[in-house]
N, C-alpha and C. Protein backbone atom coordinates (compact mmCIF):
# COMPACT_ATOMS: atom_id res chain seq x y z
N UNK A 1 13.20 194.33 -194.28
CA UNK A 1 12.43 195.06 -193.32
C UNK A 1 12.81 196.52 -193.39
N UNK A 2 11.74 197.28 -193.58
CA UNK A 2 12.08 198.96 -193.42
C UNK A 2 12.40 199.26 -192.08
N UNK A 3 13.30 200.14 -192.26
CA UNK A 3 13.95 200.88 -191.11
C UNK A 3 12.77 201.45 -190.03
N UNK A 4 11.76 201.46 -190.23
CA UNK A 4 10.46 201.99 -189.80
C UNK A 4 9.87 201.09 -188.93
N UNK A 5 9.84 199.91 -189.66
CA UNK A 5 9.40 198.39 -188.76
C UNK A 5 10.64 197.88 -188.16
N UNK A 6 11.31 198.30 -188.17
CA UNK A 6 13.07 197.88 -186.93
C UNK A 6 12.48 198.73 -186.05
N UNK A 7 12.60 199.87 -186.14
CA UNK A 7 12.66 201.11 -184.70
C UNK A 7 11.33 200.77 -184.26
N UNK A 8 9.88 200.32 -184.78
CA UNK A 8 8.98 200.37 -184.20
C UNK A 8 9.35 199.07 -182.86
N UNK A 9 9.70 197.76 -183.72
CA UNK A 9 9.99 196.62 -183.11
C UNK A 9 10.57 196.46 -181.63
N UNK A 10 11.70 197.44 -181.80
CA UNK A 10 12.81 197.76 -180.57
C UNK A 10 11.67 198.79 -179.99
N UNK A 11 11.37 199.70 -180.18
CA UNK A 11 10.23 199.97 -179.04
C UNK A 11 9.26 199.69 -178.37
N UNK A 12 9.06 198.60 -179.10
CA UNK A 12 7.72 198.03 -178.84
C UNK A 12 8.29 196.70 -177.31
N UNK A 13 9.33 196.50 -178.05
CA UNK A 13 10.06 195.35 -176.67
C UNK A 13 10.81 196.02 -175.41
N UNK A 14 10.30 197.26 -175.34
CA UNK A 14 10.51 197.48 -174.24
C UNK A 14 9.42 197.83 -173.11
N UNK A 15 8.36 197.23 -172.68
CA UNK A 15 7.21 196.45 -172.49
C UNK A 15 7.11 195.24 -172.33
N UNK A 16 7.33 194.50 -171.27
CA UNK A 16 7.40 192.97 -171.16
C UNK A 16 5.92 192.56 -170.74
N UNK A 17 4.68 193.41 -169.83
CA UNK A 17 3.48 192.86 -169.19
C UNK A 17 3.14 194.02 -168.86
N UNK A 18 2.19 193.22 -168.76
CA UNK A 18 0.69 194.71 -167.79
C UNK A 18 1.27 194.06 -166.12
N UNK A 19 1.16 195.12 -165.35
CA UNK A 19 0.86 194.48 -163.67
C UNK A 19 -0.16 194.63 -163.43
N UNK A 20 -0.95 193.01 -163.22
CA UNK A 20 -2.19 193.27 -162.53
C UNK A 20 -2.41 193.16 -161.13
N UNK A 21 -3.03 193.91 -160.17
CA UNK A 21 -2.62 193.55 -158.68
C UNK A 21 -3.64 194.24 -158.08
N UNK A 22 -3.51 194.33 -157.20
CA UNK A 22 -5.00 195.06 -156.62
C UNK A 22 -4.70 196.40 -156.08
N UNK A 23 -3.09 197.12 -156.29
CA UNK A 23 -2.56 198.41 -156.10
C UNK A 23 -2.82 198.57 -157.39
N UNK A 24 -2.62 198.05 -158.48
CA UNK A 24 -2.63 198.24 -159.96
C UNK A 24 -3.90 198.66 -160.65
N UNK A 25 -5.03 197.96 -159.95
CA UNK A 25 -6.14 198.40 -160.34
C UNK A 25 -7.14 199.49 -159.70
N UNK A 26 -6.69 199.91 -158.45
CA UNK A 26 -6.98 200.94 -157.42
C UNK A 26 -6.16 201.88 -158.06
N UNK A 27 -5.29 202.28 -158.44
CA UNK A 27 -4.61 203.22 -159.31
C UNK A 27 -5.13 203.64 -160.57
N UNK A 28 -5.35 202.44 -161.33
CA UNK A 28 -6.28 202.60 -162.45
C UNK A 28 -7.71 203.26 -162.08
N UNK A 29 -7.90 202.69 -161.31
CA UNK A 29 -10.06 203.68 -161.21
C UNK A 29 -9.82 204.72 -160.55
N UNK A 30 -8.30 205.23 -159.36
CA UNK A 30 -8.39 206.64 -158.92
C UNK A 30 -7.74 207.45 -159.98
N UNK A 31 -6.66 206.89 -160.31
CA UNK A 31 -5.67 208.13 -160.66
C UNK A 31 -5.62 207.65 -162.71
N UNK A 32 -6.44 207.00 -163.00
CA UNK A 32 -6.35 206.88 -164.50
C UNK A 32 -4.85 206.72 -165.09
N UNK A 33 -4.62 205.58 -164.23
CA UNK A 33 -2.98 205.13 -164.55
C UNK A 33 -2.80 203.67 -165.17
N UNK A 34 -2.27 203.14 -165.52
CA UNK A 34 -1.95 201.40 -165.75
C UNK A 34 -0.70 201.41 -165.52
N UNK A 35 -0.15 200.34 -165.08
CA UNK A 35 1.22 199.81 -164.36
C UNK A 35 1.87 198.71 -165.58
N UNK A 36 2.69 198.84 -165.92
CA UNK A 36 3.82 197.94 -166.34
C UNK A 36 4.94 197.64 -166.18
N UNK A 37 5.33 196.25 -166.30
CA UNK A 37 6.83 196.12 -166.33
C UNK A 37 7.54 195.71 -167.57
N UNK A 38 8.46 196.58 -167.58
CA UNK A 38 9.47 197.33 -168.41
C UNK A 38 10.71 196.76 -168.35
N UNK A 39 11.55 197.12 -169.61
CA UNK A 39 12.73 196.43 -169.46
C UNK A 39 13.70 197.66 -168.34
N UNK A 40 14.92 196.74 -167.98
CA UNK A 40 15.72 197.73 -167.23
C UNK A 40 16.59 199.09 -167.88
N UNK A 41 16.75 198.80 -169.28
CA UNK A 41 16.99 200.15 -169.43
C UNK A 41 16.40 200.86 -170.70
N UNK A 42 14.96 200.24 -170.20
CA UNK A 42 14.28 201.76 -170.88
C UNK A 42 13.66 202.91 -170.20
N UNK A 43 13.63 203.98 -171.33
CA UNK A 43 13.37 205.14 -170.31
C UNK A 43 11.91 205.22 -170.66
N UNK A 44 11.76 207.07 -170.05
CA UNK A 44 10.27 207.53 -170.28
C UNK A 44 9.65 207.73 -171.79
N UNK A 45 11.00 208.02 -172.72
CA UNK A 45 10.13 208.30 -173.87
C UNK A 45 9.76 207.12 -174.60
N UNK A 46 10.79 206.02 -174.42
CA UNK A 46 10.67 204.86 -175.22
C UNK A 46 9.38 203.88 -174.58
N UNK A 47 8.87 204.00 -173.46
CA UNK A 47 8.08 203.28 -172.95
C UNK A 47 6.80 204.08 -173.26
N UNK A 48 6.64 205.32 -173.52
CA UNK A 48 5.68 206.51 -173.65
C UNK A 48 5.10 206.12 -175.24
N UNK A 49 6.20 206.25 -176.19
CA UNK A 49 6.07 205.98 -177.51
C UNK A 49 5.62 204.22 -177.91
N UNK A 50 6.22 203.25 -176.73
CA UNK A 50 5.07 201.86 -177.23
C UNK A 50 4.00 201.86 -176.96
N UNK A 51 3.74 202.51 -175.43
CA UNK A 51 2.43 202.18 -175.11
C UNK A 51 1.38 202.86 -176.21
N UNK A 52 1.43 204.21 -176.77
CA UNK A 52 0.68 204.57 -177.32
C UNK A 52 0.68 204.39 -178.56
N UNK A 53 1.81 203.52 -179.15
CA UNK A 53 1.85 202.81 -180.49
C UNK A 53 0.75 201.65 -180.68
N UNK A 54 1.05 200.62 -179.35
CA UNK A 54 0.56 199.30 -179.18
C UNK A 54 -1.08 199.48 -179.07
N UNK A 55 -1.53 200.50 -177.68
CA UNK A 55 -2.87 200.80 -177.41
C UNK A 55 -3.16 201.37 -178.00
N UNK A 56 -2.96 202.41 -178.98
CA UNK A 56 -3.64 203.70 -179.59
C UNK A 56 -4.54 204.34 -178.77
N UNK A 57 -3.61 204.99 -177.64
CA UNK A 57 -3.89 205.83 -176.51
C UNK A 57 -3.00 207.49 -176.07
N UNK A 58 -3.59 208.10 -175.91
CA UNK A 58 -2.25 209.33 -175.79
C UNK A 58 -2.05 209.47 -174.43
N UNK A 59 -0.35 209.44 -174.11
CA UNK A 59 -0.15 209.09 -172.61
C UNK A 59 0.37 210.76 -171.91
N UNK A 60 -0.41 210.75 -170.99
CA UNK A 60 0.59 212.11 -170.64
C UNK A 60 1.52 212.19 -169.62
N UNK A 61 2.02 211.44 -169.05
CA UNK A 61 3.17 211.35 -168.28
C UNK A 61 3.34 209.59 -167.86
N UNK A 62 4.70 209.52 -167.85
CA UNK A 62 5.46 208.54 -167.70
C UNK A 62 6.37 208.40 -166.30
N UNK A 63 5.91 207.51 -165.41
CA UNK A 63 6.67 207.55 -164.12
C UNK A 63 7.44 206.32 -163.74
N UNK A 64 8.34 206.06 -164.01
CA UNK A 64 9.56 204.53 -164.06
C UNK A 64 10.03 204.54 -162.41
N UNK A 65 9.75 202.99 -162.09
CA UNK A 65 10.66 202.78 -160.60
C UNK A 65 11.38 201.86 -161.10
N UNK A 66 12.73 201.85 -160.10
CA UNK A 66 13.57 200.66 -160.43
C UNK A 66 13.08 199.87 -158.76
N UNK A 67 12.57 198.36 -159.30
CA UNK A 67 12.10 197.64 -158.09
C UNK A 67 13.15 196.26 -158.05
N UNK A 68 13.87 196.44 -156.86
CA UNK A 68 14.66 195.37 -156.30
C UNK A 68 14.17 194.25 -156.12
N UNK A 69 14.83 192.73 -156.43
CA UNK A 69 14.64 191.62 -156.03
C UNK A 69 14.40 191.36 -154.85
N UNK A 70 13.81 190.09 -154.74
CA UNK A 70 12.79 189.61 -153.34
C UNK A 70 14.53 188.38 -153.23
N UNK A 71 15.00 188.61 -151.82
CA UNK A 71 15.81 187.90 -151.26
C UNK A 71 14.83 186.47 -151.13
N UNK A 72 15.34 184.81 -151.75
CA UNK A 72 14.33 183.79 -151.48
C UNK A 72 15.58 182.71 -150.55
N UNK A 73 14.95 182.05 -149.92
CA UNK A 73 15.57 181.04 -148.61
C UNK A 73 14.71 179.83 -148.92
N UNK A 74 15.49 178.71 -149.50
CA UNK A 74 14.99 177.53 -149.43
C UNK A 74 16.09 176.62 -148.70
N UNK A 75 15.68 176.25 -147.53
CA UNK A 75 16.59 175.37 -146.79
C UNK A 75 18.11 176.21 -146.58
N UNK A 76 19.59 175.69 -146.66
CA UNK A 76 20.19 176.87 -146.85
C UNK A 76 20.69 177.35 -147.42
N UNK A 77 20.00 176.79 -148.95
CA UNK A 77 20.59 178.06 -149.97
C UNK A 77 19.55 179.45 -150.08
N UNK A 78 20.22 180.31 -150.54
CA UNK A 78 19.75 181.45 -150.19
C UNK A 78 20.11 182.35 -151.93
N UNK A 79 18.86 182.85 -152.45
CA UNK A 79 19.05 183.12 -153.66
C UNK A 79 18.28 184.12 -153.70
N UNK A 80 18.24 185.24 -154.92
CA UNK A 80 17.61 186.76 -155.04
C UNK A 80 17.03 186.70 -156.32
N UNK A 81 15.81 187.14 -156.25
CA UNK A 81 15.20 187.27 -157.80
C UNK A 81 16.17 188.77 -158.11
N UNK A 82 15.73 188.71 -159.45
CA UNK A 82 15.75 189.63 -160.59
C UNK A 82 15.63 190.76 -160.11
N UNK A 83 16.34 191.57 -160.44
CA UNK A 83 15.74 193.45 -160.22
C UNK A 83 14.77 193.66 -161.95
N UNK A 84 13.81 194.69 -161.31
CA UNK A 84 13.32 195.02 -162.80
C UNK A 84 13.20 196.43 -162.62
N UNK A 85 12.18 196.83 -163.23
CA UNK A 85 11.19 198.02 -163.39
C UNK A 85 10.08 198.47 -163.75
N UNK A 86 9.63 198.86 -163.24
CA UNK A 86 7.82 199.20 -163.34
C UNK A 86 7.66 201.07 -164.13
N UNK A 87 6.40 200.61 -164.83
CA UNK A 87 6.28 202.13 -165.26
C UNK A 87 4.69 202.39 -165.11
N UNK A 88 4.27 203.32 -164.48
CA UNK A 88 3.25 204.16 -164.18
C UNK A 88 2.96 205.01 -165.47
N UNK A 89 1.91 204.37 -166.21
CA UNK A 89 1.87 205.28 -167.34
C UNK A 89 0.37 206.01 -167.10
N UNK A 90 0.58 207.27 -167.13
CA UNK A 90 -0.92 208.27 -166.65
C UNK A 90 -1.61 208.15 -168.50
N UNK A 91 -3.02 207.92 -168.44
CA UNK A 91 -3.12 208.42 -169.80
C UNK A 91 -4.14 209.74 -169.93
N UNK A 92 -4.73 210.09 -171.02
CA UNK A 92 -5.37 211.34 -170.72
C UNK A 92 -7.60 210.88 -170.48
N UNK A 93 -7.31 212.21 -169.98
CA UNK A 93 -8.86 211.82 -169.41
C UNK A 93 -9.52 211.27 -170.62
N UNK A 94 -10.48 210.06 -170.16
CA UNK A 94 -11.49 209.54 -171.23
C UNK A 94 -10.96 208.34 -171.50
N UNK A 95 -9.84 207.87 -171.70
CA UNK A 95 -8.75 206.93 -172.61
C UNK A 95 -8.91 205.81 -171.66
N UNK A 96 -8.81 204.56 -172.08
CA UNK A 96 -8.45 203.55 -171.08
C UNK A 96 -7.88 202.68 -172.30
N UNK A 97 -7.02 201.20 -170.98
CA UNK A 97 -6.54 200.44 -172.11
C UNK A 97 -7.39 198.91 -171.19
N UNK A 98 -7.80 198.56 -172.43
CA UNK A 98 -8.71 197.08 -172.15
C UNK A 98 -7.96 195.45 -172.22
N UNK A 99 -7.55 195.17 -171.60
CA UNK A 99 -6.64 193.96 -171.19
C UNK A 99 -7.48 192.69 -171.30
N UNK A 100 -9.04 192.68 -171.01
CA UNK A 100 -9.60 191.58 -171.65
C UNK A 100 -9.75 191.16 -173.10
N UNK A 101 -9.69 192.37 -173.80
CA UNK A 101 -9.79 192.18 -175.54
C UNK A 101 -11.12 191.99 -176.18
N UNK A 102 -12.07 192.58 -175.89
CA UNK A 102 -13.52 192.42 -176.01
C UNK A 102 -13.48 193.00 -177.61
């Protein structure tokens, strides 16, 4: 494997899903954004450089939250999801990314 298809690979896995949600898509038709979740320690450029590898889209800003686990209570054990992170990727006017695959 070329050194070319390694570094693409490792960037490309830092991108786990699209968020689809109904904040996710109200964001998308106002503010020409799509939402993902991301691994925990990637940053803005590495998440900047898959998306527009994967979509062939040009992104112009990159906005990362770190989102805390949901505390869960079943009877009385008491257990915490996962922390992750979400990334707000703006793209440029005109551009969209199509998640049905038409």
């Amino acid at each position: 494997m070329s050194e070319l298809s390694i570094k693409n690979s490792q960037t490309l896995n830092n991108i786990l899903a699209p968020q689809i949600t109904e904040k996710a898509t109200f964001i998308a038709d106002k503010y020409n954004q799509v939402t993902f979740k991301v691994r925990k320690n990637a940053t803005k450029d590495q998440v900047k450089q898959a998306i527009e590898l994967m979509f062939k889209v040009e992104v112009t800003e990159v906005n990362l939250l770190n989102m805390k686990g949901k505390t869960k209570r079943r009877g009385n054990n008491i257990g915490k999801r996962a922390d992750w992170k979400k990334a707000y990727v703006s793209l440029k006017p005109g551009q969209e990314i199509n998640f049905v695959g038409d």
